[in-house]
N, C-alpha and C. Protein backbone atom coordinates (compact mmCIF):
# COMPACT_ATOMS: atom_id res chain seq x y z
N UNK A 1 -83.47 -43.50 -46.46
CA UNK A 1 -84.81 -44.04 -46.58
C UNK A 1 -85.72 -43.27 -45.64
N UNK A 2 -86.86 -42.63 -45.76
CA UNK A 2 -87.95 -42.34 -45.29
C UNK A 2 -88.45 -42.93 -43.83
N UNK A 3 -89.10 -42.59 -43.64
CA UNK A 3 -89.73 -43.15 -42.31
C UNK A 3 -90.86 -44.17 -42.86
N UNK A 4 -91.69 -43.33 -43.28
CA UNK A 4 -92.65 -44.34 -44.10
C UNK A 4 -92.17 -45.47 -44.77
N UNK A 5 -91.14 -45.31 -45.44
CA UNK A 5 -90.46 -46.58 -46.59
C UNK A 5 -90.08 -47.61 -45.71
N UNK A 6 -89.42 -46.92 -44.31
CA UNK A 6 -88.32 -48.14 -43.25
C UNK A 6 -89.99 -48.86 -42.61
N UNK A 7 -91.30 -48.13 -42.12
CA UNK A 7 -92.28 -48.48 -41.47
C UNK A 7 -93.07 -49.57 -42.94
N UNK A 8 -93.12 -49.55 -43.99
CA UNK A 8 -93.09 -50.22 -44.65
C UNK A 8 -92.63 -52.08 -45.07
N UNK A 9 -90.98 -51.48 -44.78
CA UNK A 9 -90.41 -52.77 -44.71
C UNK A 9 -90.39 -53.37 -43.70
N UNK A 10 -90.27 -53.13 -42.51
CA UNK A 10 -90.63 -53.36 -41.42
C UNK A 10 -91.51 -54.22 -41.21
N UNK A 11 -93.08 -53.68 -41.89
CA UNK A 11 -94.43 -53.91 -41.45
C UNK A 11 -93.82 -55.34 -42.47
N UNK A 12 -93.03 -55.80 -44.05
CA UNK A 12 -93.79 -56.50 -44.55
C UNK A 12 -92.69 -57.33 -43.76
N UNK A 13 -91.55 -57.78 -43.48
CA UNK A 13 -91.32 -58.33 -43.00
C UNK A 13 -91.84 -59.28 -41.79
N UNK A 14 -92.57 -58.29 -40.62
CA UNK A 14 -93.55 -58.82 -39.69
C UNK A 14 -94.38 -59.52 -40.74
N UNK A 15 -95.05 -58.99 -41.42
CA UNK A 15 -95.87 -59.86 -42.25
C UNK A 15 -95.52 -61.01 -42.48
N UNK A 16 -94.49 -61.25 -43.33
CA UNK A 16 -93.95 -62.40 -43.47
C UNK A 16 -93.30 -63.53 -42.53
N UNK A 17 -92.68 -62.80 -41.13
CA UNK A 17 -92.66 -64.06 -40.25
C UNK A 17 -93.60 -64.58 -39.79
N UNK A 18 -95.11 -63.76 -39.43
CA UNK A 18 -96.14 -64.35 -39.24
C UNK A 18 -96.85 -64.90 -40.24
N UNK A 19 -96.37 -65.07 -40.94
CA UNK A 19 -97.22 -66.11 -42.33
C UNK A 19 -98.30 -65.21 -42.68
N UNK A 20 -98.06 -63.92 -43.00
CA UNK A 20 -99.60 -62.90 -43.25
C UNK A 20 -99.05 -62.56 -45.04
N UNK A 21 -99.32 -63.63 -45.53
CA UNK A 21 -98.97 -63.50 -47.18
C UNK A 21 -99.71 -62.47 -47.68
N UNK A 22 -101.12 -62.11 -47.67
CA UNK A 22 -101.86 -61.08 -48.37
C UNK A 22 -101.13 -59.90 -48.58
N UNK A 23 -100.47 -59.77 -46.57
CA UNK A 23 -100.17 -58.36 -46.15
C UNK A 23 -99.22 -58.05 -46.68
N UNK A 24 -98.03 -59.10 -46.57
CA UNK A 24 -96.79 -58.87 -47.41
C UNK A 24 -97.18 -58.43 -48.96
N UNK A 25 -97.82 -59.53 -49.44
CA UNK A 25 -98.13 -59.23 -51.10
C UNK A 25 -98.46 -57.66 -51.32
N UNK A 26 -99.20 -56.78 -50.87
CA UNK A 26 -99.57 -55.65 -50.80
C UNK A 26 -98.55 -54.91 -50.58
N UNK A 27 -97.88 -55.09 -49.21
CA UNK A 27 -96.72 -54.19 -49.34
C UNK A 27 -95.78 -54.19 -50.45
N UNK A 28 -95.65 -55.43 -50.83
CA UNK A 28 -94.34 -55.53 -51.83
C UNK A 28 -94.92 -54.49 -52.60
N UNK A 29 -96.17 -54.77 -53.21
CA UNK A 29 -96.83 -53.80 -54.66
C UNK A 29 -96.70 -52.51 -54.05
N UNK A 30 -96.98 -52.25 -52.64
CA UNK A 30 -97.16 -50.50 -52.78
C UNK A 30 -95.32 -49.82 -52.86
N UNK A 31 -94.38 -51.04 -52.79
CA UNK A 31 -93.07 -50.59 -52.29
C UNK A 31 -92.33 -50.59 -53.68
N UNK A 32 -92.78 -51.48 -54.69
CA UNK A 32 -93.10 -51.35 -56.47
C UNK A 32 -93.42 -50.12 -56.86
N UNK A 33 -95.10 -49.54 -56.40
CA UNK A 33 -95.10 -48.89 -57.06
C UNK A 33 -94.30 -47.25 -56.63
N UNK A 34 -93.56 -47.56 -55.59
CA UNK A 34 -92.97 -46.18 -54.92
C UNK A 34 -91.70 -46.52 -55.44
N UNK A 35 -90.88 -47.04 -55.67
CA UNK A 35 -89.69 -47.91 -56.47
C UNK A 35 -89.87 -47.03 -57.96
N UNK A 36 -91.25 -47.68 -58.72
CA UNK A 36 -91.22 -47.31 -59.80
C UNK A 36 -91.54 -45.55 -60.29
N UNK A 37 -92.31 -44.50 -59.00
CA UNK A 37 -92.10 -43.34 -58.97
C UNK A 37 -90.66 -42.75 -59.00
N UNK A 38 -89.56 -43.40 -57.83
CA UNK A 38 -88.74 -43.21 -57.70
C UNK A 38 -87.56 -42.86 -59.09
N UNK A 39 -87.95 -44.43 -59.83
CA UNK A 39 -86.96 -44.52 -61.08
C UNK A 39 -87.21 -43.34 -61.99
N UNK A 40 -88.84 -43.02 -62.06
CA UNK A 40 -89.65 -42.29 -62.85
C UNK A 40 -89.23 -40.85 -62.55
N UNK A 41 -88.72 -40.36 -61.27
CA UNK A 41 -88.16 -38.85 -60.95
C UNK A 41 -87.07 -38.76 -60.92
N UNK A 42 -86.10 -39.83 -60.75
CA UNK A 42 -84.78 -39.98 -60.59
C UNK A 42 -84.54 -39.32 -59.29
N UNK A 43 -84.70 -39.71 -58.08
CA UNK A 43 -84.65 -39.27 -56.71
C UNK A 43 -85.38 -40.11 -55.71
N UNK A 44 -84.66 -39.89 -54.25
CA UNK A 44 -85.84 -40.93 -53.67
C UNK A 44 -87.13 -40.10 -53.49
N UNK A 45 -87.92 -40.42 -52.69
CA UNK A 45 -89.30 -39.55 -52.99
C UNK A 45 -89.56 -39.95 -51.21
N UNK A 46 -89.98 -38.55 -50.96
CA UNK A 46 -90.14 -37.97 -49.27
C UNK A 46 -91.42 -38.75 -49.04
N UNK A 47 -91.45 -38.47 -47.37
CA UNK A 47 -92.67 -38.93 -47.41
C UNK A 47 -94.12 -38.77 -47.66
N UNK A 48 -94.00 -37.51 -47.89
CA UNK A 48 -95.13 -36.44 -48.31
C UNK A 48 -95.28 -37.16 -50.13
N UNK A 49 -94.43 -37.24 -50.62
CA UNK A 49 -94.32 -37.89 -52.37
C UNK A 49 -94.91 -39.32 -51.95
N UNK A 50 -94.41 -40.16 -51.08
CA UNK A 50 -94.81 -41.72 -50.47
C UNK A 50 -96.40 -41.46 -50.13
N UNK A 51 -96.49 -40.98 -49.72
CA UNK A 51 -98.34 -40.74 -49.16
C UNK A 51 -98.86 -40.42 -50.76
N UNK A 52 -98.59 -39.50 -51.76
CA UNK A 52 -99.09 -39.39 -52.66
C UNK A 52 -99.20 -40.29 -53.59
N UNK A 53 -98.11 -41.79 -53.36
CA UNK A 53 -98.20 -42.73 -54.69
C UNK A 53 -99.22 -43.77 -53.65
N UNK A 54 -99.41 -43.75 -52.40
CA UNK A 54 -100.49 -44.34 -51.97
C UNK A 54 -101.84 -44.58 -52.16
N UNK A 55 -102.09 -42.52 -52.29
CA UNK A 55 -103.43 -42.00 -52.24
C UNK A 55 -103.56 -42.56 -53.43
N UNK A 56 -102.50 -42.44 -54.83
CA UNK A 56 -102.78 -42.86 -55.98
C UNK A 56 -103.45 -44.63 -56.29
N UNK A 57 -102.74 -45.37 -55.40
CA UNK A 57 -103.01 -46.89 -55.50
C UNK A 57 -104.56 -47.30 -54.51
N UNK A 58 -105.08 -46.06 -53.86
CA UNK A 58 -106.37 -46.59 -53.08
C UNK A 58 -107.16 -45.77 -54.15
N UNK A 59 -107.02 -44.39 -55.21
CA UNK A 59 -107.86 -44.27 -55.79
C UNK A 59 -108.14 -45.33 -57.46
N UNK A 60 -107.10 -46.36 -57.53
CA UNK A 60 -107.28 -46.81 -58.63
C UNK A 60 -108.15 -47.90 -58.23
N UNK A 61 -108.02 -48.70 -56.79
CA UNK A 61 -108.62 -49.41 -56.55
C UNK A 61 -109.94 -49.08 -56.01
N UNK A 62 -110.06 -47.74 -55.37
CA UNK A 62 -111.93 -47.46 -55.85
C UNK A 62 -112.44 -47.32 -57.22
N UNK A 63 -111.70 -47.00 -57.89
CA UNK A 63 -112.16 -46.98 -59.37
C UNK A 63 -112.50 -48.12 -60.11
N UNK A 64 -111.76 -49.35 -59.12
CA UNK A 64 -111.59 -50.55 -59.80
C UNK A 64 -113.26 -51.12 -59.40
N UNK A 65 -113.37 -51.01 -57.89
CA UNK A 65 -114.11 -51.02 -57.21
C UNK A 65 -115.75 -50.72 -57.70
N UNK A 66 -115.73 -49.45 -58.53
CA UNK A 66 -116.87 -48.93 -58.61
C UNK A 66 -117.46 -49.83 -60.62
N UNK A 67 -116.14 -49.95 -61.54
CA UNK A 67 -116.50 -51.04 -62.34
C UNK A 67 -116.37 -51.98 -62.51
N UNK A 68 -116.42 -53.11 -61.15
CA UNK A 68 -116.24 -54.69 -60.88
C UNK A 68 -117.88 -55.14 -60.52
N UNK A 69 -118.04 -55.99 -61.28
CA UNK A 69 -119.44 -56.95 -61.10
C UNK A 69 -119.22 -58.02 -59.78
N UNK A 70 -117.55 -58.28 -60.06
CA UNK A 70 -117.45 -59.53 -59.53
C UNK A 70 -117.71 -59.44 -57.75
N UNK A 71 -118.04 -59.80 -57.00
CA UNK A 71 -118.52 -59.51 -55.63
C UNK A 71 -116.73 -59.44 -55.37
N UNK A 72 -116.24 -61.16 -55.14
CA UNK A 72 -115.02 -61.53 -54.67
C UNK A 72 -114.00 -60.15 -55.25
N UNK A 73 -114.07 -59.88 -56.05
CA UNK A 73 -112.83 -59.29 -56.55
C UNK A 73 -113.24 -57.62 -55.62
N UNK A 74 -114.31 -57.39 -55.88
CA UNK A 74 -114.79 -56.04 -54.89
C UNK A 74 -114.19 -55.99 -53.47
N UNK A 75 -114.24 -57.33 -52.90
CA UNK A 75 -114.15 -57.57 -51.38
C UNK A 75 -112.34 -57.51 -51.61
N UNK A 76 -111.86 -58.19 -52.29
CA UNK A 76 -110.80 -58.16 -51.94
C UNK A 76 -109.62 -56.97 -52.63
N UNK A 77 -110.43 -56.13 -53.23
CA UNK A 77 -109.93 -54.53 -53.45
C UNK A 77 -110.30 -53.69 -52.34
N UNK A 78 -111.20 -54.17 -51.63
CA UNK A 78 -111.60 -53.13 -49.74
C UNK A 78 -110.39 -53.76 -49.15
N UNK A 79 -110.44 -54.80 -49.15
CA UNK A 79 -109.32 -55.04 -48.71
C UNK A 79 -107.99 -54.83 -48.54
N UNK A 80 -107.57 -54.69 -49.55
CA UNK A 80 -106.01 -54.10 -50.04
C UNK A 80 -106.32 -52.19 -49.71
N UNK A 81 -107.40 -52.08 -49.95
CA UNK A 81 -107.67 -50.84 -49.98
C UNK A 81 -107.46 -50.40 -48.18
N UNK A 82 -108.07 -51.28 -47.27
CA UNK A 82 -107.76 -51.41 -45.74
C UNK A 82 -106.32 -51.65 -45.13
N UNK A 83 -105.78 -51.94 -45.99
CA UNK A 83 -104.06 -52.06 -45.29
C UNK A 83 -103.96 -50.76 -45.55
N UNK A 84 -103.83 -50.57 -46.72
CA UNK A 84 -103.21 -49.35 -47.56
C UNK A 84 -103.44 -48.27 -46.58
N UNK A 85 -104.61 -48.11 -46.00
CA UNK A 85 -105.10 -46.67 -45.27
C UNK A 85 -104.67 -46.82 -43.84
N UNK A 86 -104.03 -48.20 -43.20
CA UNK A 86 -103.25 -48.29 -42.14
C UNK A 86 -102.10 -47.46 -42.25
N UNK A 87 -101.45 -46.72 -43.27
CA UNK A 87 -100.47 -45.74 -43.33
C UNK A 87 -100.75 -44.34 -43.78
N UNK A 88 -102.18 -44.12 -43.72
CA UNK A 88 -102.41 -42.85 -44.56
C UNK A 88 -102.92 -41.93 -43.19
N UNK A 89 -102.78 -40.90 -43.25
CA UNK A 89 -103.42 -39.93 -41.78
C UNK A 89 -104.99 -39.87 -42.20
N UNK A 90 -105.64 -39.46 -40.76
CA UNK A 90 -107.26 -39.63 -40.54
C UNK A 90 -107.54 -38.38 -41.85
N UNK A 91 -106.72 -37.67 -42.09
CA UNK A 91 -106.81 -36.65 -43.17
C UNK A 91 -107.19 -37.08 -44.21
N UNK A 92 -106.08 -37.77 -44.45
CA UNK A 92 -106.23 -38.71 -46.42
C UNK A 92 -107.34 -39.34 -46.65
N UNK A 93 -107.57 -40.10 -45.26
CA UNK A 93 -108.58 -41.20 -45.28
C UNK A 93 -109.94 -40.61 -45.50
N UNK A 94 -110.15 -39.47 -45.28
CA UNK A 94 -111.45 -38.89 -45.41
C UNK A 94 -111.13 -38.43 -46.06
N UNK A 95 -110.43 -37.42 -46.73
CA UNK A 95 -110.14 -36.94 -48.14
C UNK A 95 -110.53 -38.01 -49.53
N UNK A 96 -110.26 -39.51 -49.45
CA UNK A 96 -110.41 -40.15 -50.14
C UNK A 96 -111.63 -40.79 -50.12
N UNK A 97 -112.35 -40.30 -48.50
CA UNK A 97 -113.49 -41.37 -48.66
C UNK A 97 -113.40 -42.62 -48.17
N UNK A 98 -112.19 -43.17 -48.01
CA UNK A 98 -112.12 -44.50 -47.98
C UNK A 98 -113.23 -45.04 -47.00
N UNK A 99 -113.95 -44.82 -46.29
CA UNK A 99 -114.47 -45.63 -45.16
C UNK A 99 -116.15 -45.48 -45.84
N UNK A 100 -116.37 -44.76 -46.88
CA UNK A 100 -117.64 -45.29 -47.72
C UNK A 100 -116.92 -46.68 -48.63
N UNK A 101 -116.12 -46.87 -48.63
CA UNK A 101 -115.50 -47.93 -49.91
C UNK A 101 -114.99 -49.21 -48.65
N UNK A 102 -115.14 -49.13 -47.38
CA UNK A 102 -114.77 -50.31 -46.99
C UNK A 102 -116.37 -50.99 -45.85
């Protein structure tokens, strides 16, 4: 397992003894959708591949972001979008922009 993947489970676990349901919920999905890359290459996937199914899940949720009316649902895609970039380097994070989207 990766460094990222073990800092992952790690994090959702803490999550979960402190009763931080959101945080967990998020991790589970980003650890899904690196699960489901995984099945999809037949290999585990480095961490350099792990950062890339990330960058992928903060750009769907700016996308989501940019055609949502709904306020609530906006706020709480910055949101998910704000954990998510707790694992990405100051690199990605400006690469993606993220800090115009939060």
């Amino acid at each position: 397992m990766t460094s990222l993947k073990k800092e992952l489970v790690e994090d959702m676990k803490l999550a979960m003894k402190n009763n931080k349901d959101r945080k967990a919920s998020i991790i589970r999905r980003l650890k899904a959708a690196i699960k489901s890359e995984e099945i999809k290459k037949r290999k585990e996937l480095s961490d350099r591949e792990v950062v890339q199914v990330m960058k992928n899940e903060v750009l769907h949720h700016q996308e989501a972001i940019e055609n949502f009316d709904c306020p609530q649902e906006t706020e709480e895609l910055k949101k998910e979008i704000e954990i998510i970039a707790q694992y990405l380097s100051p690199e990605v994070i400006e690469e993606l922009n993220i800090d115009n989207f939060l």
